[in-house]
N, C-alpha and C. Protein backbone atom coordinates (compact mmCIF):
# COMPACT_ATOMS: atom_id res chain seq x y z
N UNK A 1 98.08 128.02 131.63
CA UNK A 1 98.11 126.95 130.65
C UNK A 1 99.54 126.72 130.13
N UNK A 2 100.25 127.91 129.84
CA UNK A 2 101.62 127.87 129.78
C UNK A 2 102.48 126.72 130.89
N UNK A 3 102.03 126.93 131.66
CA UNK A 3 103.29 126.84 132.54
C UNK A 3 102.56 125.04 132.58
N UNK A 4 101.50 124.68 132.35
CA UNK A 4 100.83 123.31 133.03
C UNK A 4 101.28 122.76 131.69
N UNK A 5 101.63 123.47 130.42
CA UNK A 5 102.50 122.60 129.17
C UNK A 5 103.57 122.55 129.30
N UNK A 6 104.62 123.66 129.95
CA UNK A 6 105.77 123.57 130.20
C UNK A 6 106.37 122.29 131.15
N UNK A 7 105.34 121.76 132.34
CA UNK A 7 105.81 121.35 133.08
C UNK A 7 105.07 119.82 132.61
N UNK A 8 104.09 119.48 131.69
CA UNK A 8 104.06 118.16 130.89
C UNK A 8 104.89 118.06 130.23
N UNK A 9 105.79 118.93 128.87
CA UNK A 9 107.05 118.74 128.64
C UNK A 9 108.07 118.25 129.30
N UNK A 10 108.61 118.93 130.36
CA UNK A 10 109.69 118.29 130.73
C UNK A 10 109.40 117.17 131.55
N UNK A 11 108.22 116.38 132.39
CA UNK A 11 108.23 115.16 132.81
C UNK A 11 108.05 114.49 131.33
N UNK A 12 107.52 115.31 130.21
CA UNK A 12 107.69 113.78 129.15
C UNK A 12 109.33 113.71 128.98
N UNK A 13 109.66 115.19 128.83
CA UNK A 13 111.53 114.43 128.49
C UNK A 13 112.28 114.16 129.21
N UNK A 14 112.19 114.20 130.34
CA UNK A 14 112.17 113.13 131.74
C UNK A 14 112.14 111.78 131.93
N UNK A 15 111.08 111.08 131.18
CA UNK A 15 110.71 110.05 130.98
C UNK A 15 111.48 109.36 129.63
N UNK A 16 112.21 108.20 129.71
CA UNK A 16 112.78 107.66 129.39
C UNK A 16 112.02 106.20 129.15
N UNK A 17 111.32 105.52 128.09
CA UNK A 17 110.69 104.58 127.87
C UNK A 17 109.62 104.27 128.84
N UNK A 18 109.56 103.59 129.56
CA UNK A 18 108.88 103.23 130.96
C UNK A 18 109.59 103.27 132.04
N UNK A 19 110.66 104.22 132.13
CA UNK A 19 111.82 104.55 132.62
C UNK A 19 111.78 105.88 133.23
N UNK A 20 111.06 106.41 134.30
CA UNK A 20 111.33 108.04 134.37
C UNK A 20 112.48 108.09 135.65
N UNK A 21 112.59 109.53 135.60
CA UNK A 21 113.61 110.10 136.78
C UNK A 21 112.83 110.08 138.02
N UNK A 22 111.44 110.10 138.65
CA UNK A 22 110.74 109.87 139.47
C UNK A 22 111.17 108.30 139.99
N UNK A 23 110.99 107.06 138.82
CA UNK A 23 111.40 105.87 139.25
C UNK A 23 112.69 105.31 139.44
N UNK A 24 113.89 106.12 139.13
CA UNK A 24 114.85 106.21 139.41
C UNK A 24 115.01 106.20 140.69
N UNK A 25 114.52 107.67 141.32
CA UNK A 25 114.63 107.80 142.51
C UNK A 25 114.44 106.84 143.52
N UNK A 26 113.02 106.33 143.26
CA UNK A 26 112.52 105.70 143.89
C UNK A 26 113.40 103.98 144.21
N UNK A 27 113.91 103.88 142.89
CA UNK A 27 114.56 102.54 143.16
C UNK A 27 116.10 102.74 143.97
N UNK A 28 116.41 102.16 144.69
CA UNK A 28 118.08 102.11 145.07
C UNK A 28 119.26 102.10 144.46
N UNK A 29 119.65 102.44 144.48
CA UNK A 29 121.31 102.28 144.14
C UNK A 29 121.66 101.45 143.75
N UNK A 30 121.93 100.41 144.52
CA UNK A 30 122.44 99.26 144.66
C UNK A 30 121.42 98.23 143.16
N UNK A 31 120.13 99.04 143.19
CA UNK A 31 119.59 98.28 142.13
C UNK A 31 119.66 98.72 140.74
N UNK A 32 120.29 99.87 140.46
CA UNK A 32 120.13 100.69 139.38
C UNK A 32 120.93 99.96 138.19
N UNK A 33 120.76 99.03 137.58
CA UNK A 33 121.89 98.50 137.13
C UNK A 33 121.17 97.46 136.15
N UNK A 34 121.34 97.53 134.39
CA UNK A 34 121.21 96.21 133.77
C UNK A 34 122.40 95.36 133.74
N UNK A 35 122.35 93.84 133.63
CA UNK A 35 123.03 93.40 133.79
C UNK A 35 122.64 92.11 132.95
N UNK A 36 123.77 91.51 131.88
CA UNK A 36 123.41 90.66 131.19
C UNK A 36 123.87 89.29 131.95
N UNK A 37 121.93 88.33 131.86
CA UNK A 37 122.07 87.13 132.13
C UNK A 37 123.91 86.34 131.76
N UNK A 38 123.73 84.86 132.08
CA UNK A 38 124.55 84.29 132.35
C UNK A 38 124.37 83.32 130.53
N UNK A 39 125.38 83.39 129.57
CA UNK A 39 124.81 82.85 128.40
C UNK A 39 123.86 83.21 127.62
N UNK A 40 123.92 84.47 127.46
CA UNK A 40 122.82 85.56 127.21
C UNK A 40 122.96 86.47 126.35
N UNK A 41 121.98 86.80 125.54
CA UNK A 41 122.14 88.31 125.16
C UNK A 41 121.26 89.11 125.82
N UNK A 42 120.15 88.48 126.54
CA UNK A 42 119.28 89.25 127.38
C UNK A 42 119.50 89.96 128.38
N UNK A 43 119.60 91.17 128.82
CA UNK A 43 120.19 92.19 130.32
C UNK A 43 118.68 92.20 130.86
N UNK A 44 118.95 92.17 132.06
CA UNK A 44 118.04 92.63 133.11
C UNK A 44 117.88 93.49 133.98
N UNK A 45 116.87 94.35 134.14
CA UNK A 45 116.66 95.55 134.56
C UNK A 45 116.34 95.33 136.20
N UNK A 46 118.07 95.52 137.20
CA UNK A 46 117.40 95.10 138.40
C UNK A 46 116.19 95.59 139.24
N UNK A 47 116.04 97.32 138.46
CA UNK A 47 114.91 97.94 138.96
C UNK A 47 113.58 97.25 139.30
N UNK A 48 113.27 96.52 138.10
CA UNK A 48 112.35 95.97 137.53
C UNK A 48 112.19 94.76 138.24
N UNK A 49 113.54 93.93 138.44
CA UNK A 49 113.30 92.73 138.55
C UNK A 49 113.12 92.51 139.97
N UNK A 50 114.11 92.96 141.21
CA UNK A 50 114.54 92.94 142.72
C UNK A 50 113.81 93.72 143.39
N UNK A 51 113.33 95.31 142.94
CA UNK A 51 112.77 95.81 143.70
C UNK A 51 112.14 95.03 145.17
N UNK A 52 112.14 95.58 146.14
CA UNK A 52 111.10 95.06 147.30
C UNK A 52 111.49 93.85 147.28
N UNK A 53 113.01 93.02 146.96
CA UNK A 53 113.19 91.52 147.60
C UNK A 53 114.28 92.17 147.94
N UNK A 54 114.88 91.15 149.55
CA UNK A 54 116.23 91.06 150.29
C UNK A 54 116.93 89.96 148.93
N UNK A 55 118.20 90.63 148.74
CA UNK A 55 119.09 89.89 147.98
C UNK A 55 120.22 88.94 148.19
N UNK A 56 120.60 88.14 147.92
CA UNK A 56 121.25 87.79 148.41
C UNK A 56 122.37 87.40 147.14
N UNK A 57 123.91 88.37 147.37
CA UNK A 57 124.40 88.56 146.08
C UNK A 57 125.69 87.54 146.48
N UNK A 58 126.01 86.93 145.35
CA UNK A 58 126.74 85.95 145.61
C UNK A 58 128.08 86.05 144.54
N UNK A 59 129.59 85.81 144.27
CA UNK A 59 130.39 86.07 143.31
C UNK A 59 130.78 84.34 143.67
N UNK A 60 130.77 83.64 142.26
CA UNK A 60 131.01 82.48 142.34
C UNK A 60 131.97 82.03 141.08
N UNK A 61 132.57 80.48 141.00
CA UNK A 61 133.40 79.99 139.88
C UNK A 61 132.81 78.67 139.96
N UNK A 62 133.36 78.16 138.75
CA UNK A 62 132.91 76.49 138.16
C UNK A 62 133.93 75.54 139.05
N UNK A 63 135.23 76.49 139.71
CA UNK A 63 136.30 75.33 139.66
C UNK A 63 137.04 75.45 140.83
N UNK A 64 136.17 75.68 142.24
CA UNK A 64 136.42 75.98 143.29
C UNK A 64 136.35 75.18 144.00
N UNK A 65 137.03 75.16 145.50
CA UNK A 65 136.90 73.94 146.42
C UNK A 65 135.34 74.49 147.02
N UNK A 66 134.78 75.56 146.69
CA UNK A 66 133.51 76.07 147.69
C UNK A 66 132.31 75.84 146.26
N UNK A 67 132.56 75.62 145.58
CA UNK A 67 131.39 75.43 144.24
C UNK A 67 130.14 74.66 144.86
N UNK A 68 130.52 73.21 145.24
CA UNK A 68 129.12 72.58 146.13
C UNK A 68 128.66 73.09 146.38
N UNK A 69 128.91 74.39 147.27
CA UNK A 69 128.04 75.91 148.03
C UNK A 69 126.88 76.27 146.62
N UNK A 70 126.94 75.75 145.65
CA UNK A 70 125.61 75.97 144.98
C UNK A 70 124.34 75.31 145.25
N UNK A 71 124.24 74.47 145.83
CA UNK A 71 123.41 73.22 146.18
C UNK A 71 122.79 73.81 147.59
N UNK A 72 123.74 74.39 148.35
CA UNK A 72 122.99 74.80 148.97
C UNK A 72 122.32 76.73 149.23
N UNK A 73 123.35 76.97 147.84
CA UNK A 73 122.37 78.11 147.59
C UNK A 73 121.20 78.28 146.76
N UNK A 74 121.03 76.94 146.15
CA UNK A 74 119.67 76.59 145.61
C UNK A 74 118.51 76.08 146.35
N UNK A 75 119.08 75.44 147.47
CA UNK A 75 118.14 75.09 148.65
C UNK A 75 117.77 76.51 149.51
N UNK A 76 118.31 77.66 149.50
CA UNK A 76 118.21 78.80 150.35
C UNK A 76 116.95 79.56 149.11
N UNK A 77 117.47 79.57 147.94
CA UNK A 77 116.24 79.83 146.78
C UNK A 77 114.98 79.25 146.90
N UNK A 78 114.84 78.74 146.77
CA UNK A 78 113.94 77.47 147.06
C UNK A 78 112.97 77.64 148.40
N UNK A 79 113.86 77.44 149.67
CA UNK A 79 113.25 78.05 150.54
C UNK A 79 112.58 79.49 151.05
N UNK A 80 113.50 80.19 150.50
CA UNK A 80 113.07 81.52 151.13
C UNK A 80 112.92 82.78 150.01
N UNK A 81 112.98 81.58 148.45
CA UNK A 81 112.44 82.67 147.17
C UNK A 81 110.94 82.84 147.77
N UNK A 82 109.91 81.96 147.73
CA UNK A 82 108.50 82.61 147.90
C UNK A 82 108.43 83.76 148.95
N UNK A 83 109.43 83.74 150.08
CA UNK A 83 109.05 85.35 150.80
C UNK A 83 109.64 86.07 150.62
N UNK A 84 110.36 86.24 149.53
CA UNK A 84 111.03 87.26 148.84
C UNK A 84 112.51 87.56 148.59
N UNK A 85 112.84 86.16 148.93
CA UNK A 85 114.52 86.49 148.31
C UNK A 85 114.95 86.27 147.32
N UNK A 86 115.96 87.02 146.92
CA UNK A 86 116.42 86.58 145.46
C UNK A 86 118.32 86.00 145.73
N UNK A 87 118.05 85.14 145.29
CA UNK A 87 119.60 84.53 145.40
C UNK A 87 120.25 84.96 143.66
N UNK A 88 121.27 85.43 143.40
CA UNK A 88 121.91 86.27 142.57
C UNK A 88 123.22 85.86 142.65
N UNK A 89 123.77 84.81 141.31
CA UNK A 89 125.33 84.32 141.13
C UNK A 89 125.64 85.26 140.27
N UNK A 90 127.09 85.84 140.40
CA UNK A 90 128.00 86.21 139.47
C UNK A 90 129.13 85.74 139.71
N UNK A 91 129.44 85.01 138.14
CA UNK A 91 130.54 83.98 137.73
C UNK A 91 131.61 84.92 137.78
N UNK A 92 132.89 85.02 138.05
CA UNK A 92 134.41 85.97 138.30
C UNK A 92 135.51 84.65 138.44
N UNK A 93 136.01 85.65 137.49
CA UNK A 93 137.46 84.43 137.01
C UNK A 93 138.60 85.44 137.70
N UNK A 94 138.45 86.17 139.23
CA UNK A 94 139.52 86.91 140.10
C UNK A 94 140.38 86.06 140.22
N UNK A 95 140.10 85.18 140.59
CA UNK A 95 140.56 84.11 141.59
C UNK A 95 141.45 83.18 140.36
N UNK A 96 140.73 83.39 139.31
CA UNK A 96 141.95 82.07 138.24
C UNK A 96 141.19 80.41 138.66
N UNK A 97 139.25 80.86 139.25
CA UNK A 97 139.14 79.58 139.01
C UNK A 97 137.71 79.15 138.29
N UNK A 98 137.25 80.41 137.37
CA UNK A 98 136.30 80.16 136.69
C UNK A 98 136.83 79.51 134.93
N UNK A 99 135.23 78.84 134.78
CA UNK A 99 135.82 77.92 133.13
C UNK A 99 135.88 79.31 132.33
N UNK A 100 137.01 78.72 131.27
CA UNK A 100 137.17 79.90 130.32
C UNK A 100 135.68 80.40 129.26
N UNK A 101 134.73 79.92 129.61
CA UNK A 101 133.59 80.52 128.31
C UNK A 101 132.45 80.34 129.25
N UNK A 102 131.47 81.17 128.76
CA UNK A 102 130.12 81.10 129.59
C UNK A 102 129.39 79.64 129.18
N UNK A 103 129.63 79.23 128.15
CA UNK A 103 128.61 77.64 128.22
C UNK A 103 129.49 76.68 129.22
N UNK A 104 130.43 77.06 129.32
CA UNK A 104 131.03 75.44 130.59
C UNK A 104 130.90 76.16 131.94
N UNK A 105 130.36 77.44 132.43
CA UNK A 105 129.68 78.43 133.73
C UNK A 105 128.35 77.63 133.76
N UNK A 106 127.76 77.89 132.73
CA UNK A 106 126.00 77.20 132.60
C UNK A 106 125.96 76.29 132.54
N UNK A 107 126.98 75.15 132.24
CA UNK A 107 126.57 74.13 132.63
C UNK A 107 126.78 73.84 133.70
N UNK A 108 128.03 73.88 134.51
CA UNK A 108 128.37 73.15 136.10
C UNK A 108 127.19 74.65 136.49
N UNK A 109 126.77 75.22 136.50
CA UNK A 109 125.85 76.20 137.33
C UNK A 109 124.52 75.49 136.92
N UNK A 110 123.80 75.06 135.85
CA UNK A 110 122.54 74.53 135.53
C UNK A 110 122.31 72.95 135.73
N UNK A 111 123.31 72.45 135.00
CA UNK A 111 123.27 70.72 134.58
C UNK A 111 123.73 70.44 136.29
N UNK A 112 124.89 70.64 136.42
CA UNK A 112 126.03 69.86 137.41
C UNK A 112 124.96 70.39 139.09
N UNK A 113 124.74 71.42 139.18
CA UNK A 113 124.04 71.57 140.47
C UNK A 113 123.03 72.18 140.44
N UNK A 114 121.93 72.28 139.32
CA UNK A 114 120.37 72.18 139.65
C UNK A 114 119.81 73.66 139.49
N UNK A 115 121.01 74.84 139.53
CA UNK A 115 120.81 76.30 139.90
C UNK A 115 119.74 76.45 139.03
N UNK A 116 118.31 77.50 139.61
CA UNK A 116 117.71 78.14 139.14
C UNK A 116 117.07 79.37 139.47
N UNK A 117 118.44 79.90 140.59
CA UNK A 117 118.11 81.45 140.74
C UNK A 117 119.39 81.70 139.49
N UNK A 118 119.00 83.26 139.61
CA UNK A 118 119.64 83.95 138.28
C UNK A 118 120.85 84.05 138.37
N UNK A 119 121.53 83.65 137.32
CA UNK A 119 122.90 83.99 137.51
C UNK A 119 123.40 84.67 136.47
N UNK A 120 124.20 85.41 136.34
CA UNK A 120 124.59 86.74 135.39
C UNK A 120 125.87 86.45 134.30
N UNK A 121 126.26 87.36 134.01
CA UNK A 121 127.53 86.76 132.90
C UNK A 121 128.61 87.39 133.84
N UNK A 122 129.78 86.49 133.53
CA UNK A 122 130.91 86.50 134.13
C UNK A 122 131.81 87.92 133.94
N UNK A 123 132.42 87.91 135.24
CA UNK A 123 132.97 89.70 135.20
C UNK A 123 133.93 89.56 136.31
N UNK A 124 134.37 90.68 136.46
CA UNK A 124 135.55 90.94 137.51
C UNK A 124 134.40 91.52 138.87
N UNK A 125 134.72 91.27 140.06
CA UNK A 125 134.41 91.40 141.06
C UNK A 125 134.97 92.41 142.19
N UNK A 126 136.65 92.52 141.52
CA UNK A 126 137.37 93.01 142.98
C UNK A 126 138.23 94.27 141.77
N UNK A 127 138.52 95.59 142.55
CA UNK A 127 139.54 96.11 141.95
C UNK A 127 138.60 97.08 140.95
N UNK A 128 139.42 97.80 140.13
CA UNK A 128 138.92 99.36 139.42
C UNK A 128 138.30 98.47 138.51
N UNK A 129 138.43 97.49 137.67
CA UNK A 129 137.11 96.65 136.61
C UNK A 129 136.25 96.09 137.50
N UNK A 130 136.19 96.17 138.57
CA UNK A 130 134.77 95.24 139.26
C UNK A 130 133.43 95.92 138.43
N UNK A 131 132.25 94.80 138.35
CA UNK A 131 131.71 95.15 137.46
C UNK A 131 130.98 96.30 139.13
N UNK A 132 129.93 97.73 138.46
CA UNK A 132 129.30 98.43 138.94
C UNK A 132 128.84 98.06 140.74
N UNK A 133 127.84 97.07 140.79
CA UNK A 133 127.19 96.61 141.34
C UNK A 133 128.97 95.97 142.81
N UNK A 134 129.15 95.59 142.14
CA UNK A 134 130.65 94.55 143.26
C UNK A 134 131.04 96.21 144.16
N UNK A 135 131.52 97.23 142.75
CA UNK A 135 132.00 98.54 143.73
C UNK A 135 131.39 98.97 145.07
N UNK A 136 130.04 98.74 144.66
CA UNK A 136 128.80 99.37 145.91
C UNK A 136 129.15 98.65 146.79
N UNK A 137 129.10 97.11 146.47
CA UNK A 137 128.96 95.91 147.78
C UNK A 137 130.82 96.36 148.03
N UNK A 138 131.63 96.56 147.92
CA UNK A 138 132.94 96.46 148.34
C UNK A 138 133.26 97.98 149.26
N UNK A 139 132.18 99.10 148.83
CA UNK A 139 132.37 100.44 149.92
C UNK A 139 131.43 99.72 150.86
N UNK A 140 130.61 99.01 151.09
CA UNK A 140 129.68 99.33 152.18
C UNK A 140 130.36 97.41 153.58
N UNK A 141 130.64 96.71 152.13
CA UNK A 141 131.44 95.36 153.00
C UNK A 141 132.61 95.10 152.86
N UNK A 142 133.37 95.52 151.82
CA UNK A 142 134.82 95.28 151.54
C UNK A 142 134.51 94.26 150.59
N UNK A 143 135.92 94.32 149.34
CA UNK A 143 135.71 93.58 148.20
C UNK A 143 135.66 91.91 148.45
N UNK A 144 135.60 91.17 147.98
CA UNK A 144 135.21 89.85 148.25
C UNK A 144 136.69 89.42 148.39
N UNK A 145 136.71 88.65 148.82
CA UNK A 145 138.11 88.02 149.54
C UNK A 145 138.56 86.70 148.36
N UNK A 146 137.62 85.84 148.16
CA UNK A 146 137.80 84.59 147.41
C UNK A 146 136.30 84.46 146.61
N UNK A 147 136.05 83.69 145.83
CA UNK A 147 134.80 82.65 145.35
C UNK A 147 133.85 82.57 146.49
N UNK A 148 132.76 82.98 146.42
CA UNK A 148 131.72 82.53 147.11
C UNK A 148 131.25 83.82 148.16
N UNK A 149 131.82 84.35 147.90
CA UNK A 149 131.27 85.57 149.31
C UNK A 149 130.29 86.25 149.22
N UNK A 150 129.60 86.44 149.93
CA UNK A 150 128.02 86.54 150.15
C UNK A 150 127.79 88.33 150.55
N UNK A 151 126.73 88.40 150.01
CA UNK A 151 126.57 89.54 150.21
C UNK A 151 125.04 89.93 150.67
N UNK A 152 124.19 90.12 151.46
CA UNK A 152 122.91 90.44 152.23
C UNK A 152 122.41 92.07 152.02
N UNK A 153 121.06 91.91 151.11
CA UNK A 153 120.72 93.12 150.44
C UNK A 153 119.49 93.24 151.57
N UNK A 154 119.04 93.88 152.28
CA UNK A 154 117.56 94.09 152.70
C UNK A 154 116.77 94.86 151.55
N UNK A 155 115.47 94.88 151.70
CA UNK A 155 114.12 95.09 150.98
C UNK A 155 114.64 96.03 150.74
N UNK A 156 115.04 97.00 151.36
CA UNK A 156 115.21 99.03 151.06
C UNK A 156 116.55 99.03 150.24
N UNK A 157 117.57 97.68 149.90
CA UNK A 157 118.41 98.19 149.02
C UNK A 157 119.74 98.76 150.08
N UNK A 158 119.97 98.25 151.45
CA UNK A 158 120.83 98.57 152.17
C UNK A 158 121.82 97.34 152.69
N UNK A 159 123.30 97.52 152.18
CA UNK A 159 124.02 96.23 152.48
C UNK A 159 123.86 95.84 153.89
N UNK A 160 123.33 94.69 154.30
CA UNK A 160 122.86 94.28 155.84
C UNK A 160 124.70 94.19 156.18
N UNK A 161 125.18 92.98 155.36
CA UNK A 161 126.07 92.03 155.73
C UNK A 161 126.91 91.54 154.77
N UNK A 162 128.00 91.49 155.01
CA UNK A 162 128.91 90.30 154.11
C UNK A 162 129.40 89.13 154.76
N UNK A 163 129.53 88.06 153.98
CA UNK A 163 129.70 86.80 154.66
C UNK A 163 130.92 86.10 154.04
N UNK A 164 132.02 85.76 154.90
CA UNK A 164 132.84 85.06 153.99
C UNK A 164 132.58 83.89 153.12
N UNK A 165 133.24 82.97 152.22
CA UNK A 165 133.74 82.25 151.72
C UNK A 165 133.08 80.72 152.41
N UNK A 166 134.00 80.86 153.53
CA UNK A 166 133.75 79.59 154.61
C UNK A 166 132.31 79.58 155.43
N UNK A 167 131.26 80.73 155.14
CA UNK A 167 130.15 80.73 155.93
C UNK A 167 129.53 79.95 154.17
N UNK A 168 128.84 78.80 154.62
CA UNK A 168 128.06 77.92 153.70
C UNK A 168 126.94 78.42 153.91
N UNK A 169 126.14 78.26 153.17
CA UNK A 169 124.51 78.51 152.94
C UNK A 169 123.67 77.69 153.87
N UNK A 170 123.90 76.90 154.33
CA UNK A 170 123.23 76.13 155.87
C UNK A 170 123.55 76.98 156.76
N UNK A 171 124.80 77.95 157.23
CA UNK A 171 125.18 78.16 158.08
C UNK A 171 123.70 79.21 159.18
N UNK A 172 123.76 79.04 160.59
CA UNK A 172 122.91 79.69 161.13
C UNK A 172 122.72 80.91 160.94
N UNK A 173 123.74 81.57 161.44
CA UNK A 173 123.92 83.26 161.63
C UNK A 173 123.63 83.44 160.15
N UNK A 174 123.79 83.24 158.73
CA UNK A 174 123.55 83.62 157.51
C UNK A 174 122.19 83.53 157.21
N UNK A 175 121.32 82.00 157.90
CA UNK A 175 119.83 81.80 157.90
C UNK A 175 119.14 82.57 158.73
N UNK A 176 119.76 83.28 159.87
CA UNK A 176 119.28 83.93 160.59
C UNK A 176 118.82 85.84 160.31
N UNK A 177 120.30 85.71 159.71
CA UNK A 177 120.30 87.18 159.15
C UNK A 177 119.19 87.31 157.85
N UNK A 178 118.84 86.64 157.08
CA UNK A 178 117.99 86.22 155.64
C UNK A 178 116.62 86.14 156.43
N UNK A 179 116.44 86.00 157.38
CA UNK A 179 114.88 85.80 158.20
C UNK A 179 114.82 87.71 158.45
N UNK A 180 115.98 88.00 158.95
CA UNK A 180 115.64 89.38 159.69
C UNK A 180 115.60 90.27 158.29
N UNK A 181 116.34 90.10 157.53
CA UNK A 181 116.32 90.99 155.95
C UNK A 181 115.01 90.93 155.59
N UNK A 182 113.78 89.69 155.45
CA UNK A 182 113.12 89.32 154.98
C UNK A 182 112.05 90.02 155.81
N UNK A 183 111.99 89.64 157.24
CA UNK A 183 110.97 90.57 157.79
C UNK A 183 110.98 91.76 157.44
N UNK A 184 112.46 92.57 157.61
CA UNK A 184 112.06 94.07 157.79
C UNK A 184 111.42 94.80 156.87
N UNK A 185 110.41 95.90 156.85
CA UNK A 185 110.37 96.16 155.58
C UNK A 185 110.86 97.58 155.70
């Protein structure tokens, strides 16, 4: 009886809200991470939120020659959110071409091109401040080069792919690779 209280103790202090070290495990790396919306005080728990979807992580600006590339990463949402993708903007002013405040991000990201996959609050992407999440994607693809570079999560939380800048969201090989992420499980 000792030992069957000893060992309910420590999974309760183990357990962290609805949060244990069992579900830790279980979730990936790559997902372990809150991260506050875009115009927000609300953070989101990617555990919670991505689990079991191919991702598709994106570092974007308001004031780029590749920005249009939202239109058609809302059409890739759109299409291939119901079988499980998640399309994922983060706004980064690396480059010197994001707006200076998060309400003029939300708007050319909401008003100006329609976005209604999630997009996060603005951060550094490349280099020792990249936010958490950029570090992972930059050991497994290399840090993002410019605005827009794509990043391909499969279901298990394993970087498939990185995609430059100049590969658009129509492009084949990117629609192609998002079919094979999506099947595998």
């Amino acid at each position: 009886m000792k030992r069957l209280l000893s060992s309910l103790t420590a999974a309760a202090l183990l357990s962290i809200g609805n949060f244990s070290v069992a579900d830790e495990a279980a979730c990936p790396e790559i997902l372990q991470h809150q991260v506050r919306k875009l115009r927000s005080q609300e953070s989101v728990d990617f555990c919670e939120r991505y689990q079991g979807k191919a991702l598709l992580i994106v570092n974007t600006a308001s004031s780029c020659g590749f920005t249009p590339q939202f239109k058609g990463l809302e059409a890739l949402n759109q299409e291939y959110g119901p079988q499980g993708l998640a399309v994922i903007g983060f706004p980064s002013d690396d480059f010197k071409q994001e707006a200076k405040n998060e309400e003029e991000t939300a708007k050319v990201c909401y008003v100006n091109y329609g976005v209604n996959f999630d997009m996060y609050a603005t951060g550094p992407v490349r280099g020792d401040d990249a936010q958490p999440i950029f570090k992972q994607l930059a050991q497994a693809e290399g840090a993002p080069k410019w605005n827009f570079y794509k990043y391909l999560v499969n279901r298990n939380g394993e970087v498939v792919e990185g995609f430059s800048s100049m590969t658009t969201p129509e492009d084949a090989e990117l629609r192609s690779a998002i079919e094979s992420a999506l099947a595998a499980q």
